[in-house]
C-alpha atoms as a PDB file:
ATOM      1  CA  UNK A   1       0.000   0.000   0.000  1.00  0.00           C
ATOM      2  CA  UNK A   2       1.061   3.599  -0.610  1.00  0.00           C
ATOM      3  CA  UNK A   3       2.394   5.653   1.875  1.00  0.00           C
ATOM      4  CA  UNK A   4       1.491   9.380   1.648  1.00  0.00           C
ATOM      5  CA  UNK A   5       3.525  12.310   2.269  1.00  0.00           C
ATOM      6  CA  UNK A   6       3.655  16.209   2.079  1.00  0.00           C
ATOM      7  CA  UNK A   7       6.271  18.211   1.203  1.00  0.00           C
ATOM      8  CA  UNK A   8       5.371  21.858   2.872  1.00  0.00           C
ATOM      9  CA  UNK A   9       8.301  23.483   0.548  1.00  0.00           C
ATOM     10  CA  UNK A  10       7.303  22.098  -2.565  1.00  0.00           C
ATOM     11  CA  UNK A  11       5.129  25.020  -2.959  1.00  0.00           C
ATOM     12  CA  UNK A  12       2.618  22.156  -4.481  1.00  0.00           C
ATOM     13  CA  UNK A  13      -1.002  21.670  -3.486  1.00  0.00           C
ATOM     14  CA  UNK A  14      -1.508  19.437  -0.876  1.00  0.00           C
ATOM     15  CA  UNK A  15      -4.158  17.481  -3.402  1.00  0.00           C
ATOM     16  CA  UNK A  16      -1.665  17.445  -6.387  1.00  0.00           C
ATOM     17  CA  UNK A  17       0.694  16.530  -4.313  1.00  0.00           C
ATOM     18  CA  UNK A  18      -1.085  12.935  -3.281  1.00  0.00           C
ATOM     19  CA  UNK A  19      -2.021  12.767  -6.970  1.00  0.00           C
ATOM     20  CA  UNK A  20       1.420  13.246  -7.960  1.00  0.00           C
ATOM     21  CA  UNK A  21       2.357  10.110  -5.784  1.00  0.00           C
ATOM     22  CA  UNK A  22      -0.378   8.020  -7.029  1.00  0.00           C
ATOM     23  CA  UNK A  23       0.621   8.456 -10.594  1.00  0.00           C
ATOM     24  CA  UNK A  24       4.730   7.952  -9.653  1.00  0.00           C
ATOM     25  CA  UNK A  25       3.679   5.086  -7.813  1.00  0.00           C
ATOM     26  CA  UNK A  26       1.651   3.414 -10.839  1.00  0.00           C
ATOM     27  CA  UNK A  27       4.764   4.470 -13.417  1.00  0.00           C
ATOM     28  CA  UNK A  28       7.088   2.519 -10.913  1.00  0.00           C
ATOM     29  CA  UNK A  29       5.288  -0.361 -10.685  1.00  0.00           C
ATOM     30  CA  UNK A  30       4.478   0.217  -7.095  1.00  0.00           C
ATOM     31  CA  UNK A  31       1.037   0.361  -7.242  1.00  0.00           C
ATOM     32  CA  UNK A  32      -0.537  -2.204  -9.860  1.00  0.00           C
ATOM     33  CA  UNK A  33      -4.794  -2.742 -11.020  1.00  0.00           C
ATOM     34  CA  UNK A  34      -6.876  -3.730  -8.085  1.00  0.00           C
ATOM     35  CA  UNK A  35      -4.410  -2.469  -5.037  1.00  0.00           C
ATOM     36  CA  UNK A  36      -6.187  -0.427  -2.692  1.00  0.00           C
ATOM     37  CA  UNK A  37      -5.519   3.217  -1.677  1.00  0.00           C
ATOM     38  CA  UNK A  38      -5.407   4.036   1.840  1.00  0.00           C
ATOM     39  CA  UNK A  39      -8.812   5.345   2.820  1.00  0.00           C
ATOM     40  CA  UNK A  40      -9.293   9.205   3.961  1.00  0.00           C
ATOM     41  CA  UNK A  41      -9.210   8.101   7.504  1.00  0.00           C
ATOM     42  CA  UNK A  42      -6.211   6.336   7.359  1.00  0.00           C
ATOM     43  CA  UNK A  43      -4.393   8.993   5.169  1.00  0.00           C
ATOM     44  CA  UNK A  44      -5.613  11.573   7.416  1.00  0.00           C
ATOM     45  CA  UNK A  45      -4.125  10.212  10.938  1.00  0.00           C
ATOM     46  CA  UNK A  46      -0.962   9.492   8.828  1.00  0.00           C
ATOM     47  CA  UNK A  47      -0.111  12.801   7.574  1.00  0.00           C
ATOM     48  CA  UNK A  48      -2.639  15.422   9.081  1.00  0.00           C
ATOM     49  CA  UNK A  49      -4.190  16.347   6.381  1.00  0.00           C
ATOM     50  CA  UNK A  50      -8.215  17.599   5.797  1.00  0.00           C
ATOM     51  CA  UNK A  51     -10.472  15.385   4.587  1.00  0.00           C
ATOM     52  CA  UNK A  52     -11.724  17.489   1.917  1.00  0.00           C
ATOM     53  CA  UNK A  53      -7.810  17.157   0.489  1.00  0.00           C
ATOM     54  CA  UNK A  54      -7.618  13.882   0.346  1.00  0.00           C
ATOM     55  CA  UNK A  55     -11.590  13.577  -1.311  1.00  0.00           C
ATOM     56  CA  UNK A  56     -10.327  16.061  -3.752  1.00  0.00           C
ATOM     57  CA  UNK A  57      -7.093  14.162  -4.606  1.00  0.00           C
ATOM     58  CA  UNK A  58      -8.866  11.229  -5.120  1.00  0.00           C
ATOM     59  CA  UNK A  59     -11.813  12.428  -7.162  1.00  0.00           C
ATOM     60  CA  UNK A  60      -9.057  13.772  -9.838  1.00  0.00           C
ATOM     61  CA  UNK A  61      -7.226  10.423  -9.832  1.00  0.00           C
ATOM     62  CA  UNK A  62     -10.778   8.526 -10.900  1.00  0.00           C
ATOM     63  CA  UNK A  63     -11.184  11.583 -13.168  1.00  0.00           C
ATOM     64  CA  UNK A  64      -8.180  10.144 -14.956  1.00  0.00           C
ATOM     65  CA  UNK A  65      -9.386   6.509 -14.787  1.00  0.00           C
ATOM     66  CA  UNK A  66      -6.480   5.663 -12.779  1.00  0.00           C
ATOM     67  CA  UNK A  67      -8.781   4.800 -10.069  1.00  0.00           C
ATOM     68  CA  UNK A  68     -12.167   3.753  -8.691  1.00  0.00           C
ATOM     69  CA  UNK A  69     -14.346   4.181  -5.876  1.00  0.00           C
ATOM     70  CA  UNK A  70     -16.282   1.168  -4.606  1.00  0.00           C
ATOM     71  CA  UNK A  71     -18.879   2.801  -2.034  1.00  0.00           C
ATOM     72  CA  UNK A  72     -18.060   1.389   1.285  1.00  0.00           C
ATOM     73  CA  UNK A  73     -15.218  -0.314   0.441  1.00  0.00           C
ATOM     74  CA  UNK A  74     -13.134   2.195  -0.700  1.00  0.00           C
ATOM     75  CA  UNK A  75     -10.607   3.208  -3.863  1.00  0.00           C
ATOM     76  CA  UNK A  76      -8.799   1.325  -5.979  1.00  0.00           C
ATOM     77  CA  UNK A  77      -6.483   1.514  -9.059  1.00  0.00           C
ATOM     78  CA  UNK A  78      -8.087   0.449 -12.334  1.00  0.00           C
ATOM     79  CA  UNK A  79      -5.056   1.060 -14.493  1.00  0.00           C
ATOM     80  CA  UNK A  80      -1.316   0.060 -14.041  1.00  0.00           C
ATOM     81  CA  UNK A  81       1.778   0.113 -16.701  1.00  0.00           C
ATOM     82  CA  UNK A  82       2.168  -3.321 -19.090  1.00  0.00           C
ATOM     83  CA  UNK A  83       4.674  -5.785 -17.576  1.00  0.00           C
ATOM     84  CA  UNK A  84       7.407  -4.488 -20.771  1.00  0.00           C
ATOM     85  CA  UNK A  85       7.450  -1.367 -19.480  1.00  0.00           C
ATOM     86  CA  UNK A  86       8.188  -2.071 -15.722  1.00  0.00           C
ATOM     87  CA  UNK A  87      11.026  -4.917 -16.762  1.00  0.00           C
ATOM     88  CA  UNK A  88      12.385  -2.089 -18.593  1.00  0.00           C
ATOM     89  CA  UNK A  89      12.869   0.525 -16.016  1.00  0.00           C
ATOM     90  CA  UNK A  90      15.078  -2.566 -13.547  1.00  0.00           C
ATOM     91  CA  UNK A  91      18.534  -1.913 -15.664  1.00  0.00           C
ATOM     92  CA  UNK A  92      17.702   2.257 -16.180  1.00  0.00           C
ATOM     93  CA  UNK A  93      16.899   1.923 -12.199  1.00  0.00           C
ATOM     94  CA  UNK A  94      20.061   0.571 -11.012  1.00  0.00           C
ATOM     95  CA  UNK A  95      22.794   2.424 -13.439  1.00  0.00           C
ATOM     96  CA  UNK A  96      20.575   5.361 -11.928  1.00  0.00           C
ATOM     97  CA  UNK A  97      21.179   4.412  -8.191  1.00  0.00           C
ATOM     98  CA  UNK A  98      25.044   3.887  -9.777  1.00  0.00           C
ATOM     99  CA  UNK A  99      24.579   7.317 -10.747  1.00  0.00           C
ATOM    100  CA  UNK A 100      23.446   8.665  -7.336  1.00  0.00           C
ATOM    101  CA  UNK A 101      26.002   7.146  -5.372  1.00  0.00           C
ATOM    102  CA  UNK A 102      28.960   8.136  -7.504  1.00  0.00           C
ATOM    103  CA  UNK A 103      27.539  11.742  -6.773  1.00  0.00           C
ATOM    104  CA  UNK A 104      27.406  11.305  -3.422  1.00  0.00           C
ATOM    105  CA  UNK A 105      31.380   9.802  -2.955  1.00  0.00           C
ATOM    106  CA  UNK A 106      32.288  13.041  -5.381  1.00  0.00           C
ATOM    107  CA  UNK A 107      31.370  14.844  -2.053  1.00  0.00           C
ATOM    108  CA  UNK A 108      27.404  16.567  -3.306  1.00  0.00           C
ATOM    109  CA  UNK A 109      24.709  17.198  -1.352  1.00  0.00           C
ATOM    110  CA  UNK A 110      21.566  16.157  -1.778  1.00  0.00           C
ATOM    111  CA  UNK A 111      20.885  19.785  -2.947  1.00  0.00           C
ATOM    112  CA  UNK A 112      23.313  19.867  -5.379  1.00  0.00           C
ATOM    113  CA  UNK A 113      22.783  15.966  -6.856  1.00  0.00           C
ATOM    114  CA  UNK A 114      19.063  17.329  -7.559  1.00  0.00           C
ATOM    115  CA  UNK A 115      19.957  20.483  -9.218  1.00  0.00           C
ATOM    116  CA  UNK A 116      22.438  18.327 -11.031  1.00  0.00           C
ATOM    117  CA  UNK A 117      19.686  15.711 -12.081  1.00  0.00           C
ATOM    118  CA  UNK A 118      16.940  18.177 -13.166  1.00  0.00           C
ATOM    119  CA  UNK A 119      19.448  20.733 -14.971  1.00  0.00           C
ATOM    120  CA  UNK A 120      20.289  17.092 -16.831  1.00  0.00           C
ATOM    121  CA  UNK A 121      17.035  15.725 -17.235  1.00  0.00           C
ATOM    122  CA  UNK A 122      15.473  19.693 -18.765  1.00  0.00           C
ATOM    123  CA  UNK A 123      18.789  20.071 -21.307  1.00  0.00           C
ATOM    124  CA  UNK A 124      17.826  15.954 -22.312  1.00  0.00           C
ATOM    125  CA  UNK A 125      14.123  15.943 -22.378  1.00  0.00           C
ATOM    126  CA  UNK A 126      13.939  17.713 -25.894  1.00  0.00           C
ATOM    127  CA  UNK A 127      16.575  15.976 -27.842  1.00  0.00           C
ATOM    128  CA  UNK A 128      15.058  13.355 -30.307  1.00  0.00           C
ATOM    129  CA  UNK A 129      16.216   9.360 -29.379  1.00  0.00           C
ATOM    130  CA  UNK A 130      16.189   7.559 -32.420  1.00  0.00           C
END
């Protein structure tokens, strides 16, 4: 089951930020068709959070069709990634832990490893791959 969190300097709605998770958690392979979300309740003793949020995140996740409500039983996904693409992300996953650790023993912070990374990822994400 997920585990929620909020990030107060994100400067993200509380909301997106749950449907943010949801939706990393289903690219990862971490949350797969038929697992069930935590229900308000639960998510709202965990991270102290309103209600209302947590109604709100979960009404735009089954907006997407990534989830359903089942009245009185609660919400569940409906839609996960195909098997191809999680066995793909195992070898991209571990050269990036490489990655991360080789940053680390070069003496960065976490700071500057994730200014590194995103500075990276923007200058990649609009070249072509052929």
């Amino acid at each position: 089951m997920i585990e929620f969190y909020l990030d107060t300097r994100s400067g993200v709605a509380p909301y997106l930020q749950l449907v943010q998770q949801v939706r990393r958690a289903q690219k990862l392979g971490l949350l797969r068709e038929g697992d069930q979300l935590p229900t308000v309740k639960e998510v709202v003793g965990k991270i102290a959070i309103n209600p209302n949020t947590v109604q709100k995140a979960y009404r735009e996740l089954e907006h997407e069709g990534l989830v359903g409500a089942r009245p009185g039983v609660g919400t569940f996904v409906t839609q996960t990634r195909s098997e191809a693409a999680l066995m793909a992300q195992g070898p991209l996953r571990y050269d990036l832990q490489q990655w991360f650790l080789a940053a680390r023993s070069a003496g960065l912070d976490d700071d500057s490893i994730e200014a590194l990374f995103k500075e990276c990822f923007r200058s990649t994400s609009t070249v072509d791959v052929a």
